[in-house]
Protein backbone atom coordinates (compact mmCIF):
# COMPACT_ATOMS: atom_id res chain seq x y z
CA UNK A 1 0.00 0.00 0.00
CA UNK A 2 1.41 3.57 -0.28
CA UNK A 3 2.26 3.70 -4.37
CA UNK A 4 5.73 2.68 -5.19
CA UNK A 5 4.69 3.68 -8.83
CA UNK A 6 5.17 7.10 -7.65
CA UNK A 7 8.50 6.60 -6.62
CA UNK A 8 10.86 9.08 -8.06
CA UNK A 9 13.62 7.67 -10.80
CA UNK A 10 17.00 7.24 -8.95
CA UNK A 11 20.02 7.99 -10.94
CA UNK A 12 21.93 4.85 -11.91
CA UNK A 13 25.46 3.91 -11.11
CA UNK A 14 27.26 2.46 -13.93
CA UNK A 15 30.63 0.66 -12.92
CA UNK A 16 34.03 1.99 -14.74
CA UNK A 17 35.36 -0.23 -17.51
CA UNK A 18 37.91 -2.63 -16.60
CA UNK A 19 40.57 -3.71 -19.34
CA UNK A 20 38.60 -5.77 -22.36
CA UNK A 21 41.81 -5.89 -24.48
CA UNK A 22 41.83 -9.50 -23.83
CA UNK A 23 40.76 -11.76 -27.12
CA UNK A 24 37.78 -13.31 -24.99
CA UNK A 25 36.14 -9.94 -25.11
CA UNK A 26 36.58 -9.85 -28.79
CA UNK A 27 35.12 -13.46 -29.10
CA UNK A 28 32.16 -12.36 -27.08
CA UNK A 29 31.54 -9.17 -28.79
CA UNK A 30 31.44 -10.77 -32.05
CA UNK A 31 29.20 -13.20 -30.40
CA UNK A 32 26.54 -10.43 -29.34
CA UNK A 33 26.46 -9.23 -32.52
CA UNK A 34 25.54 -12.24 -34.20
CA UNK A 35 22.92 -12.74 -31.26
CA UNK A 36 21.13 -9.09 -32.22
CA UNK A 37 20.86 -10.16 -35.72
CA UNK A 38 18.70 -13.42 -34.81
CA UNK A 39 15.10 -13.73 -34.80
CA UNK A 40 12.68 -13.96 -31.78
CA UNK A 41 12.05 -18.27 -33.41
CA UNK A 42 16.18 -18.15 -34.01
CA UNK A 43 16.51 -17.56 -30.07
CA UNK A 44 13.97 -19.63 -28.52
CA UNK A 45 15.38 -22.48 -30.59
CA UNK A 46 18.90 -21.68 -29.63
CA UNK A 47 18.05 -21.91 -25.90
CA UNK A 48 16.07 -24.71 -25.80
CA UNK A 49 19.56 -26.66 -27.26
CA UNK A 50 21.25 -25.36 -24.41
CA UNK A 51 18.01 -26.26 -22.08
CA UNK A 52 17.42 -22.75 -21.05
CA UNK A 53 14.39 -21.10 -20.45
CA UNK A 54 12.16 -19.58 -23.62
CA UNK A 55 10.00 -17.71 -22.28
CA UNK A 56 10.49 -13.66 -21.98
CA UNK A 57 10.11 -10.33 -24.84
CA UNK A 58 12.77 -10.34 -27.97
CA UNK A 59 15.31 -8.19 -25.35
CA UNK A 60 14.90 -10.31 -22.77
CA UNK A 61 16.04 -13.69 -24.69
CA UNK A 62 19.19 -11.78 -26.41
CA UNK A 63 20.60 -10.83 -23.09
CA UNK A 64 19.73 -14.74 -21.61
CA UNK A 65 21.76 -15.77 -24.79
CA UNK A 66 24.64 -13.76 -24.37
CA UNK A 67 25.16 -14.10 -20.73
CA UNK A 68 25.43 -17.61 -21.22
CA UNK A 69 28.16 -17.79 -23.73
CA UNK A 70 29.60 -14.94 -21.78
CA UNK A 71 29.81 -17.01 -18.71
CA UNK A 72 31.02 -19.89 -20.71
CA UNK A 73 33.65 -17.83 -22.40
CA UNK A 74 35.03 -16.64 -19.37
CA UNK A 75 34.53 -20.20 -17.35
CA UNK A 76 36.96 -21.37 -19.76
CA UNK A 77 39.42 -18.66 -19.67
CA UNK A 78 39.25 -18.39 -15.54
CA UNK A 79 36.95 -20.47 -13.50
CA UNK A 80 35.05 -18.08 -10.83
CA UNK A 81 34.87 -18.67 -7.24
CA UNK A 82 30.87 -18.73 -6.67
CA UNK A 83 31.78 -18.47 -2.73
CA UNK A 84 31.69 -14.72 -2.56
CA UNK A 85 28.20 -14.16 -3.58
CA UNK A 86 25.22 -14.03 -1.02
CA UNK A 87 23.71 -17.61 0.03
CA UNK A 88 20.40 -16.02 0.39
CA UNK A 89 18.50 -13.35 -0.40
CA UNK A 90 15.43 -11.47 1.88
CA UNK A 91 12.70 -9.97 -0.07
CA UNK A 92 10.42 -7.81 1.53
CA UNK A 93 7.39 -5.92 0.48
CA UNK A 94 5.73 -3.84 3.12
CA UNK A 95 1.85 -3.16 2.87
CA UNK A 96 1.06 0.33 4.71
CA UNK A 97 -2.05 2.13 6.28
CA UNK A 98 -2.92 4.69 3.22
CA UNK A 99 -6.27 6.94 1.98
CA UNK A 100 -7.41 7.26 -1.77
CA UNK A 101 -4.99 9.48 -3.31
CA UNK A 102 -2.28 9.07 -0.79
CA UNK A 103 -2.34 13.04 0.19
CA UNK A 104 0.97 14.46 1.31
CA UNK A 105 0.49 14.60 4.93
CA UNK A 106 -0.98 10.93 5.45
CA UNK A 107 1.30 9.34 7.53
CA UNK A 108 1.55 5.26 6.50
CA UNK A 109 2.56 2.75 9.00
CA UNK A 110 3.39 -1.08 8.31
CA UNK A 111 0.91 -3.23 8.70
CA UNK A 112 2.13 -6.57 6.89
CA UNK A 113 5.94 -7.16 7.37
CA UNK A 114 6.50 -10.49 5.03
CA UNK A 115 10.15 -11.38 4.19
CA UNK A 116 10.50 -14.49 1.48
CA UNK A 117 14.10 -16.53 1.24
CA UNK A 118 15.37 -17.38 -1.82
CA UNK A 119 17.91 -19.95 -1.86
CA UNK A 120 20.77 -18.03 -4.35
CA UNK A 121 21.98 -21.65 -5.60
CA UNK A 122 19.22 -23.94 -5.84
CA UNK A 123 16.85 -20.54 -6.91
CA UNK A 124 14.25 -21.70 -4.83
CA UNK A 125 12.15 -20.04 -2.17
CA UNK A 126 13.04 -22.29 0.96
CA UNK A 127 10.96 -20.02 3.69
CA UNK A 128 8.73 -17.20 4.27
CA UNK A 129 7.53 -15.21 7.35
CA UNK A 130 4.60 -12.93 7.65
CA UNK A 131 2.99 -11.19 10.30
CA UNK A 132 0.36 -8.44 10.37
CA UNK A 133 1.66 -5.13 12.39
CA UNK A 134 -1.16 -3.24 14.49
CA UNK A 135 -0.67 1.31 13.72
CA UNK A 136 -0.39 3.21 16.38
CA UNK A 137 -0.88 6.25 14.54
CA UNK A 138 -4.17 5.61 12.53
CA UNK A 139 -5.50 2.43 14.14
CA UNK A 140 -8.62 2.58 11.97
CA UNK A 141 -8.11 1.56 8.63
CA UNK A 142 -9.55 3.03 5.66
CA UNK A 143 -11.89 1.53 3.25
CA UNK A 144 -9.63 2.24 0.48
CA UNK A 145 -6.65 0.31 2.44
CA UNK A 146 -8.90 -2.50 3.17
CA UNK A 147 -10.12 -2.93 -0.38
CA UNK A 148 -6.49 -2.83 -1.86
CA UNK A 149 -4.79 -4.80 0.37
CA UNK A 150 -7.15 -7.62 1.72
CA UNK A 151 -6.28 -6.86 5.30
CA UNK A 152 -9.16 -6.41 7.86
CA UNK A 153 -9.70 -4.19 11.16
CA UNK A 154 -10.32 -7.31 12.78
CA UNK A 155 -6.81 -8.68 11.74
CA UNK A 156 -4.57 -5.50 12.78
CA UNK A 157 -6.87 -5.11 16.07
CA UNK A 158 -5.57 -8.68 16.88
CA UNK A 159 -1.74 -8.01 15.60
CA UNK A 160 1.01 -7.22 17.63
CA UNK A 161 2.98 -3.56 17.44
CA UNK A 162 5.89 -2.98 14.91
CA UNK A 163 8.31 -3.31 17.95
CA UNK A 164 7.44 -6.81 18.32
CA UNK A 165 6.56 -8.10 15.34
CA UNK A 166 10.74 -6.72 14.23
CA UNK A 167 11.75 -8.64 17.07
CA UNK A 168 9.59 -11.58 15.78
CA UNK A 169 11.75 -11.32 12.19
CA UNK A 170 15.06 -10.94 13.86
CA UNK A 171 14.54 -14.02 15.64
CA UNK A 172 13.24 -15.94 12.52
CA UNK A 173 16.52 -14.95 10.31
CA UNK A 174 18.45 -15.70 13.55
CA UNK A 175 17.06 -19.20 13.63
CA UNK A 176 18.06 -19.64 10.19
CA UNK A 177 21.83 -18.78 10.67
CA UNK A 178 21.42 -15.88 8.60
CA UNK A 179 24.43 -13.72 9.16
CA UNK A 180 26.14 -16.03 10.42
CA UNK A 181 26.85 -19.38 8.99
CA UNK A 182 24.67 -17.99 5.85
CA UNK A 183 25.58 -14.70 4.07
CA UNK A 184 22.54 -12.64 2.57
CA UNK A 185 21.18 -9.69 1.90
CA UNK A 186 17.87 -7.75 1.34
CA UNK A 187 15.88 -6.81 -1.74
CA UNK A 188 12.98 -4.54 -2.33
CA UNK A 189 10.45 -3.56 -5.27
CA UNK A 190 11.85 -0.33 -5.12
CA UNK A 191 13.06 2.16 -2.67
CA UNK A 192 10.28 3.35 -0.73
CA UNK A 193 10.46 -0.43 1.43
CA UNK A 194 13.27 0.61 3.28
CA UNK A 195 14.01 4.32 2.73
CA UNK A 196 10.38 5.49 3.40
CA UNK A 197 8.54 2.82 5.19
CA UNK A 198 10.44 1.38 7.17
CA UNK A 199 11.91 4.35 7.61
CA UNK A 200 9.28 5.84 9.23
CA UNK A 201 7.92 3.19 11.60
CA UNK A 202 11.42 3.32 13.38
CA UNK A 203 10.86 6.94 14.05
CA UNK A 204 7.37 5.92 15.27
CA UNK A 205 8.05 3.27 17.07
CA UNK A 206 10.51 4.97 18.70
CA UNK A 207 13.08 2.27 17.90
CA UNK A 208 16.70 2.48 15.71
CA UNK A 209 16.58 1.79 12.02
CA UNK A 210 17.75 -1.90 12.02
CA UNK A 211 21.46 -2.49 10.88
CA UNK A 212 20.39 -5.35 8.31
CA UNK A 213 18.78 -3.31 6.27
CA UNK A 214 21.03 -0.58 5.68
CA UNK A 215 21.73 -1.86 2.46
CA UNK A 216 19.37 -3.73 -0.27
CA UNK A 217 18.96 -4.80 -4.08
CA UNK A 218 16.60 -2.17 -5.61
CA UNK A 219 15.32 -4.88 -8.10
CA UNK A 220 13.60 -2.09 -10.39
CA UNK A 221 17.09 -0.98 -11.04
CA UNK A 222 19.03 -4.26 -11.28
CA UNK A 223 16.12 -5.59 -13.96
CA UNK A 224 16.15 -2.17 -15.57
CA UNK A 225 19.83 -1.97 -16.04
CA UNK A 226 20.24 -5.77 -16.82
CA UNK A 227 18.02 -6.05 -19.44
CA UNK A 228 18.01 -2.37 -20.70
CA UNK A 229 15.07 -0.95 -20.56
CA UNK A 230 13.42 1.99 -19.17
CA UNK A 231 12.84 2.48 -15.74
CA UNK A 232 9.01 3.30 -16.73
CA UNK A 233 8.83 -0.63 -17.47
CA UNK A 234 9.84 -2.21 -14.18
CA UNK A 235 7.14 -2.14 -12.46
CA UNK A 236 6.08 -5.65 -10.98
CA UNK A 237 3.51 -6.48 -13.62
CA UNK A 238 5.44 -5.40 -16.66
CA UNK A 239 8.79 -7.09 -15.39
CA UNK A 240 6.65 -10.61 -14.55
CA UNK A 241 5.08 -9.72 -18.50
CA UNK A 242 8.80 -9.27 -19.98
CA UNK A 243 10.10 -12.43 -18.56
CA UNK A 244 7.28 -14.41 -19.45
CA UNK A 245 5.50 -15.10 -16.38
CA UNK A 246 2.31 -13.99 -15.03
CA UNK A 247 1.53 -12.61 -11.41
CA UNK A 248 0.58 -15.34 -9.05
CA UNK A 249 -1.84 -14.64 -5.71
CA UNK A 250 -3.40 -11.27 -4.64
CA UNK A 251 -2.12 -7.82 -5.67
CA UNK A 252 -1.27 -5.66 -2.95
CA UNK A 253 -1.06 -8.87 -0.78
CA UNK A 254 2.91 -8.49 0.83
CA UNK A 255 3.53 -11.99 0.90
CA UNK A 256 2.12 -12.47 -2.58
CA UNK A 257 4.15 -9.62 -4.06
CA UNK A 258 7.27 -10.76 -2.37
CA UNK A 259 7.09 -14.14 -3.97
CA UNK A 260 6.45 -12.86 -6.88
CA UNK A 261 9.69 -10.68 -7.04
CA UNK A 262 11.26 -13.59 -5.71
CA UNK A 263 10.39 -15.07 -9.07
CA UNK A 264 11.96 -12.55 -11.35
CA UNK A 265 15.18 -12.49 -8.94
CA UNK A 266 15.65 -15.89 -9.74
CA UNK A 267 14.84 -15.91 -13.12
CA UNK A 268 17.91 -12.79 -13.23
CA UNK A 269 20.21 -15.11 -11.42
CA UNK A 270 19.41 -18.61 -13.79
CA UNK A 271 19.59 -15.53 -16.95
CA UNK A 272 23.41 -14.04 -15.39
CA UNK A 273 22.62 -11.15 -13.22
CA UNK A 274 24.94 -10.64 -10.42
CA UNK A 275 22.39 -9.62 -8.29
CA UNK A 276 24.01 -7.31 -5.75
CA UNK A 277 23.32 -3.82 -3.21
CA UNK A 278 22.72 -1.30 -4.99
CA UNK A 279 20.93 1.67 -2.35
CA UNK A 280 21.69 2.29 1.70
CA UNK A 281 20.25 4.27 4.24
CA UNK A 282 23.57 6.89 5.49
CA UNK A 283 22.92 9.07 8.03
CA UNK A 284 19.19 8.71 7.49
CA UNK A 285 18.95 9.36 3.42
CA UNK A 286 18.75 7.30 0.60
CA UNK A 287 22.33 6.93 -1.42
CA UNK A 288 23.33 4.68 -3.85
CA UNK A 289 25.72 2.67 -3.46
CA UNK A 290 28.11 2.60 -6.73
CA UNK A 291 28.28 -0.55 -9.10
CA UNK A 292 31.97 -1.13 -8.70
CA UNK A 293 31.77 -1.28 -4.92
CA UNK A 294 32.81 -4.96 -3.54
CA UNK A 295 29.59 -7.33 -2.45
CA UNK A 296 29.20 -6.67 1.17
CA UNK A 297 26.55 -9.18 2.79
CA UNK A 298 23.94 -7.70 5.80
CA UNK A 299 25.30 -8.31 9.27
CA UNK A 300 23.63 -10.49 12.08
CA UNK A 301 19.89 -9.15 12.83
CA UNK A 302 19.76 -7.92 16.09
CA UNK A 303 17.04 -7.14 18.39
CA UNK A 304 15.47 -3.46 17.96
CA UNK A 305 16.60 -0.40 20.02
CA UNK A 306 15.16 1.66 21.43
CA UNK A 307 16.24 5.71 20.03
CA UNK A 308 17.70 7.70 22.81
């Protein structure tokens, strides 16, 4: 709830150029361009030899082409070490107390905190935690809220505060060894999750802005940069569209979306995507954080603070 639609179009970092002079680079670019030249039927037939998926827009299939003779270009010239990438990724997708038309001075608090964990090798979603979050703020739903997100009075009257509920996912990633024997990191459908939302309850609720989420994967800019196009096609709909998928569950439902963005971060990993932070909260604001910058995976969750 709360529009991410709205949200404002961040600028992008792009990584500086390493040295290409190598003849792999020449072998792949002559590769690419032979890729561009084929046909929507030449593609799909050329992945289904190499048993990838066929599904996805014209764009889509030339870049899940090329990455794979990329990586098998490169495999043979230097094998990679796949240790230094994330075990797991969290995707969360807060819904939010919100009126018709959103007006500037409506103040949204969580009231569905669902995180989904997607496995980064097998690219499967192994777990998922949800819990409904009661507002402090404005306790009574609206009508609007209720209709768009499926959530009843009845079930937020019954929920626990954001406080608790924080603790309650703390001690869920703790019990899966996240930050600890597991790395990971977070991921969003954009930045308002984290930078606005979440954001916000902390200053509500009185408590710090958890250290785990200080950094996350912006997936609207990963999928928008991957695959090249504009930033006015990544919403959820149009990226599930793109790839070749359809949306699966309720709109507007957090759990729902999150699984469903769990989907297209999977289908960027099996396609070549490095998935990897790219936005942080710094001294309160949103930054981004630059391409070229090193993976760094979220630290331990701890248990929420209280501001002093």
């Amino acid at each position: 709830c709360g529009n991410k639609d709205q949200e404002a179009n961040g600028k992008d970092f792009t990584p500086s150029l390493g040295n290409f002079s190598d003849p792999v680079y020449k072998e792949i670019a002559v590769t690419n361009g032979y890729i561009n030249r084929m046909s929507r039927d030449e593609l799909r037939n050329k992945l289904a030899e190499f048993k990838l998926d066929t599904r996805g827009v014209k764009d889509v299939l030339k870049k899940r082409l090329k990455n794979y003779y990329k990586k098998q270009k490169l495999m043979q010239k230097e094998p990679t070490d796949g240790g230094s990438y994330y075990d797991y990724i969290c995707i969360v997708d807060f819904e939010a107390t919100c009126e018709e038309g959103n007006p500037p001075e409506f103040v949204h608090e969580i009231i569905e905190f669902p995180v989904v964990l997607l496995n980064t090798r097998t690219l499967e979603i192994e777990d998922a935690f949800q819990q409904y979050v009661k507002p402090e703020i404005n306790p009574k739903l609206s009508a609007f809220c209720i209709s768009l997100t499926g959530i009843t009075q009845e079930v937020v009257d019954k929920a626990d505060t954001f406080p608790q509920v924080l603790q309650n996912v703390v001690e869920w990633m703790r019990q899966r060894e996240l930050g600890t024997k597991y790395s990971y990191t977070m991921l969003t459908d954009g930045s308002w999750d984290m930078s606005k939302f979440l954001n916000i309850q902390c200053r509500i609720s009185r408590i710090k802005y958890p250290s785990f989420a200080k950094r996350w994967i912006n997936i609207r800019k990963s999928y928008g940069n991957f695959y090249k196009v504009p930033r006015s096609q990544t919403k959820l709909t149009m990226m599930l569209e793109q790839l070749g998928m359809h949306y699966t569950g309720r709109p507007h439902s957090g759990l729902d979306d999150a699984r469903n963005i769990a989907r297209i971060a999977a289908r960027m990993l099996r396609d070549g995507c490095e998935l990897r932070a790219n936005e942080r909260m710094h001294a309160g604001q949103l930054t981004a954080v630059p391409a070229a910058a090193p993976i760094e995976a979220a630290p331990v969750p701890r248990a929420p603070r209280a501001r002093s």
